[in-house]
N, C-alpha and C. Protein backbone atom coordinates (compact mmCIF):
# COMPACT_ATOMS: atom_id res chain seq x y z
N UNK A 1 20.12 -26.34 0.65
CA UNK A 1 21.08 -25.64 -0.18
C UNK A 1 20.40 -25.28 -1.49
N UNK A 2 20.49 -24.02 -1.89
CA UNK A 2 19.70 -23.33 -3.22
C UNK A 2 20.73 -24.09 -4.77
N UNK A 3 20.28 -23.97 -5.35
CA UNK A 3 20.99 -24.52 -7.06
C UNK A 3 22.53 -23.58 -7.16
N UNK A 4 21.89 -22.39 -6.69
CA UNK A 4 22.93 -21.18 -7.18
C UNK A 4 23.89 -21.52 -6.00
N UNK A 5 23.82 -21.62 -4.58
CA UNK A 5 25.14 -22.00 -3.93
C UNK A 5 25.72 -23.77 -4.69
N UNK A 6 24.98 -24.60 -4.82
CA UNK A 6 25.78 -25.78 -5.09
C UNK A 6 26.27 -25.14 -6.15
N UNK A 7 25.67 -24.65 -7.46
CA UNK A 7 26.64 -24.58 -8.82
C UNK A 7 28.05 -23.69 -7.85
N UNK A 8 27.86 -22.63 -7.18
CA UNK A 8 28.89 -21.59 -6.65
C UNK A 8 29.81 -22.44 -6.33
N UNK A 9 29.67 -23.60 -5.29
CA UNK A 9 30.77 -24.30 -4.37
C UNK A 9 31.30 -25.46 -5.63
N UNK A 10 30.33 -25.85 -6.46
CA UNK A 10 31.34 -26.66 -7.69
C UNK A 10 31.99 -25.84 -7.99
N UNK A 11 31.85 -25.06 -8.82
CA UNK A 11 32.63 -24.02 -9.16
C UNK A 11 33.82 -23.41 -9.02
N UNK A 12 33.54 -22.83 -7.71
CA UNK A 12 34.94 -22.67 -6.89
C UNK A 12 35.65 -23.83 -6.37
N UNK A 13 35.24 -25.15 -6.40
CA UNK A 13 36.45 -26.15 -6.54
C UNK A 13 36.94 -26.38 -7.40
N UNK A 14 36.33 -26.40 -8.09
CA UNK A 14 36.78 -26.22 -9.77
C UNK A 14 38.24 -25.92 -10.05
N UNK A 15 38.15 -24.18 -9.66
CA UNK A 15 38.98 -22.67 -10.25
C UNK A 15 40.21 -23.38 -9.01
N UNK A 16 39.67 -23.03 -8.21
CA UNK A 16 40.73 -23.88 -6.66
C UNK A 16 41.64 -24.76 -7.41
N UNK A 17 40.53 -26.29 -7.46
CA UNK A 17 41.98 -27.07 -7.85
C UNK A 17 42.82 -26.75 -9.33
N UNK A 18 42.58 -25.81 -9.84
CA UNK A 18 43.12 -25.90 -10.88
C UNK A 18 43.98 -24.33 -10.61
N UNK A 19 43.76 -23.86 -9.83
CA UNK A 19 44.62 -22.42 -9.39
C UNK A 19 45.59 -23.12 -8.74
N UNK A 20 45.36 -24.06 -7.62
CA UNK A 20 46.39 -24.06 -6.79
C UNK A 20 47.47 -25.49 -6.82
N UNK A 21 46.90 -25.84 -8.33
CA UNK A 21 47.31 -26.86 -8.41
C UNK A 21 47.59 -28.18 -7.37
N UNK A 22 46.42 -28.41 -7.05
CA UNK A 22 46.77 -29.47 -5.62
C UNK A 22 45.80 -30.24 -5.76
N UNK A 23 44.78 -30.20 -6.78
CA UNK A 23 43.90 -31.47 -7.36
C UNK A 23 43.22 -31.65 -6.25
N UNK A 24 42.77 -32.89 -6.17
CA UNK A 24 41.76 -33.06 -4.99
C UNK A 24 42.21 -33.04 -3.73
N UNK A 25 43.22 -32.30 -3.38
CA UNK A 25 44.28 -32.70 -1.88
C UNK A 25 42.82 -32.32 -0.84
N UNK A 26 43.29 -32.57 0.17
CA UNK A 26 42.30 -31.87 1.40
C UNK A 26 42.62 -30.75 1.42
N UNK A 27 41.54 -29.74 1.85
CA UNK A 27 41.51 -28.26 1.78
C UNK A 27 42.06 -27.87 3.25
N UNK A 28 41.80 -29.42 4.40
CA UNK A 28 42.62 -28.81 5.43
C UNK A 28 43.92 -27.57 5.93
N UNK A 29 43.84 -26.96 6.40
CA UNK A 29 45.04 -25.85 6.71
C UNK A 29 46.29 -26.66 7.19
N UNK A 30 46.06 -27.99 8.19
CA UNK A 30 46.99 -28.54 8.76
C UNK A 30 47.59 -29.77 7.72
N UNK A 31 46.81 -29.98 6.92
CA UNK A 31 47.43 -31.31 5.74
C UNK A 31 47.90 -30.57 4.42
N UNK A 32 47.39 -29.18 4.08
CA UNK A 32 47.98 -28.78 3.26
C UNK A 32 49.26 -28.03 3.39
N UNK A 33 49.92 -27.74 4.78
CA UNK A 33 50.92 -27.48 5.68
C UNK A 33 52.10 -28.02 6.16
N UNK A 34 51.18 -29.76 6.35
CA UNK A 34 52.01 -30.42 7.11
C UNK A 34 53.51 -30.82 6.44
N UNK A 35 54.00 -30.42 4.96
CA UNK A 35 55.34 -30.64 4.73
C UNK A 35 55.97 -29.86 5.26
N UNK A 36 55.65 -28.77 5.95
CA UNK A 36 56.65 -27.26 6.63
C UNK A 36 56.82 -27.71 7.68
N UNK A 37 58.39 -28.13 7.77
CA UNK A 37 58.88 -28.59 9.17
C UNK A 37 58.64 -27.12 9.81
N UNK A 38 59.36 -26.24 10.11
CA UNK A 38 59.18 -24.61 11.09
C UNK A 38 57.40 -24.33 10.43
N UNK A 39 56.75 -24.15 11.23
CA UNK A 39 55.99 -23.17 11.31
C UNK A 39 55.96 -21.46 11.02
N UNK A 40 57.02 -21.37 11.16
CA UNK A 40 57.52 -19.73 10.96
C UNK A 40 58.58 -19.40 9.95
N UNK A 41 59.03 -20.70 9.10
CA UNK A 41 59.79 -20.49 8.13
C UNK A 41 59.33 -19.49 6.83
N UNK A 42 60.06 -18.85 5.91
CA UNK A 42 59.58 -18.06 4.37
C UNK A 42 58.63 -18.95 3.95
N UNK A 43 59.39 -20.32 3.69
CA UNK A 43 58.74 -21.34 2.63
C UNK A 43 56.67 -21.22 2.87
N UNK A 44 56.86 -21.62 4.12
CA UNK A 44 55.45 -21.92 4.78
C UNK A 44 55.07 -20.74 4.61
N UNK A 45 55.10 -19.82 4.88
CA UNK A 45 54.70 -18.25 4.62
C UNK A 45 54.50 -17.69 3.22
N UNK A 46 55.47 -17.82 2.36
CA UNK A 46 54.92 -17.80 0.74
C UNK A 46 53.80 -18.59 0.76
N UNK A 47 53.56 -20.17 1.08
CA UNK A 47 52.93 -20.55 0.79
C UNK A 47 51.22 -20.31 0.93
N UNK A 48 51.01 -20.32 2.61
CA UNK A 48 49.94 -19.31 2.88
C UNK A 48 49.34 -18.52 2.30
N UNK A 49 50.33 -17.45 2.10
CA UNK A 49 50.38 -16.29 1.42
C UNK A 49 49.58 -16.18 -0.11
N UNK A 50 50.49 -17.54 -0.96
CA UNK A 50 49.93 -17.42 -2.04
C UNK A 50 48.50 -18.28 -1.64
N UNK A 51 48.12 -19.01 -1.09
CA UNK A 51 46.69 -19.67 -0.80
C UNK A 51 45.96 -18.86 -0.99
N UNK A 52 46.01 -17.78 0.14
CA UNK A 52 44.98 -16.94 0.44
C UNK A 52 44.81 -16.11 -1.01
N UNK A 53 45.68 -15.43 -1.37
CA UNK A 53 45.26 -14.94 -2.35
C UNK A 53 44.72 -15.31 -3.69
N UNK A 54 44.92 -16.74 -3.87
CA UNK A 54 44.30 -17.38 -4.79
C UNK A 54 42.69 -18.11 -4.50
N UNK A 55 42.47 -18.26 -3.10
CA UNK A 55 41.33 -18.59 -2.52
C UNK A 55 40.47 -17.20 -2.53
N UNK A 56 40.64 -16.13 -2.56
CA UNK A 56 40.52 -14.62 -2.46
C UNK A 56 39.65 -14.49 -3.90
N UNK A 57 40.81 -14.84 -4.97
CA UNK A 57 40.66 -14.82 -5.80
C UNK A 57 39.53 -15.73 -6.89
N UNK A 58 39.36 -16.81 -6.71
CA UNK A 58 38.20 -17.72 -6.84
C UNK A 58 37.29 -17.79 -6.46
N UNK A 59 36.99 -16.75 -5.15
CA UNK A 59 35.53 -16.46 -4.15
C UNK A 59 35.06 -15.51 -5.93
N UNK A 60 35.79 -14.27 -5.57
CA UNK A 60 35.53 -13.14 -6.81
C UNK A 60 35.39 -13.72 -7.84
N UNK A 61 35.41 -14.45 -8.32
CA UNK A 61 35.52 -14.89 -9.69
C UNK A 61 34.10 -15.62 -9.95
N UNK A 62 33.87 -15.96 -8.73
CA UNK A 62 32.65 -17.11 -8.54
C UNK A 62 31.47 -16.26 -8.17
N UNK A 63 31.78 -15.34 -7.90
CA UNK A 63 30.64 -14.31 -7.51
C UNK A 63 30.40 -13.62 -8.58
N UNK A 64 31.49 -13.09 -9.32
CA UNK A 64 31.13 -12.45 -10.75
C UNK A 64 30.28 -13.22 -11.48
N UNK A 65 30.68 -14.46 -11.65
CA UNK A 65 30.08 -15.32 -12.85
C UNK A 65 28.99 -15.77 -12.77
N UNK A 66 28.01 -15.40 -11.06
CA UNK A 66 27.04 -16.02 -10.73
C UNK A 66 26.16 -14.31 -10.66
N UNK A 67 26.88 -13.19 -11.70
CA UNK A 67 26.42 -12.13 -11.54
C UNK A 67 25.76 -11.17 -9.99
N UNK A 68 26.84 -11.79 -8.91
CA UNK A 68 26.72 -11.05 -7.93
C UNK A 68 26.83 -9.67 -7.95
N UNK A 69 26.32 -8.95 -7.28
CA UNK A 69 26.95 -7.52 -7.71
C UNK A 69 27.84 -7.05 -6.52
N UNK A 70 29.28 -6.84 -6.55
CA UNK A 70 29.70 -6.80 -5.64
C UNK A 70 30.75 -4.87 -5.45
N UNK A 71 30.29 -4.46 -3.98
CA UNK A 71 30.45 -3.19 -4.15
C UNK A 71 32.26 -3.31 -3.51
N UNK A 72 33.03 -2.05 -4.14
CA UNK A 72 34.06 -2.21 -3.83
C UNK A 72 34.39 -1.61 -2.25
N UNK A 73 34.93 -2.31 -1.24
CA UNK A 73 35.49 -1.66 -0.06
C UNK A 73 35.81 -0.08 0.11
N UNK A 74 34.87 0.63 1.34
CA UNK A 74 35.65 2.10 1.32
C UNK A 74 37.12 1.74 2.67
N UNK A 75 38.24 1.61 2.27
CA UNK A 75 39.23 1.25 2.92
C UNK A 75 39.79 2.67 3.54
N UNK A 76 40.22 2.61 4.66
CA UNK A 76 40.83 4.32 5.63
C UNK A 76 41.98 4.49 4.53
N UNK A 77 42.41 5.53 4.49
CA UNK A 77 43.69 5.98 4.25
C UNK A 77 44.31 5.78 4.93
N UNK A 78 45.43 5.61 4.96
CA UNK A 78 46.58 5.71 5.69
C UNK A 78 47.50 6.57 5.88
């Protein structure tokens, strides 16, 4: 493992636990889940929802600061 990925992965645990407020919980999908009785309920689905985008969000952040240069997506129209 290079200096620049370990500082990256501190880092982004860092921004993580302090974005998603869940401190050192396990990053598991199934333990950070397991209070959602339905599987297919809103609740569980916001929740996801906001994960990803805050996990989304801390990759970018961690790549900026480690002066990645990152090009923006050419996405189709729709």
């Amino acid at each position: 493992m290079t200096t620049a990925l370990r500082e990256g992965l501190i880092r982004y645990r860092e921004l993580w636990q302090a974005e998603t407020g869940l401190g050192d919980s396990s990053i598991v999908c199934n333990d950070l889940t397991a209070r959602f009785v339905s599987f297919q309920s809103p609740e569980r689905h916001a929740f996801c929802t906001e994960l990803a985008a805050v996990t989304s969000r801390c990759v970018a952040r961690v790549l900026l600061e480690q002066g990645t240069d990152i090009d923006p997506l050419d996405l189709p129209s729709s």
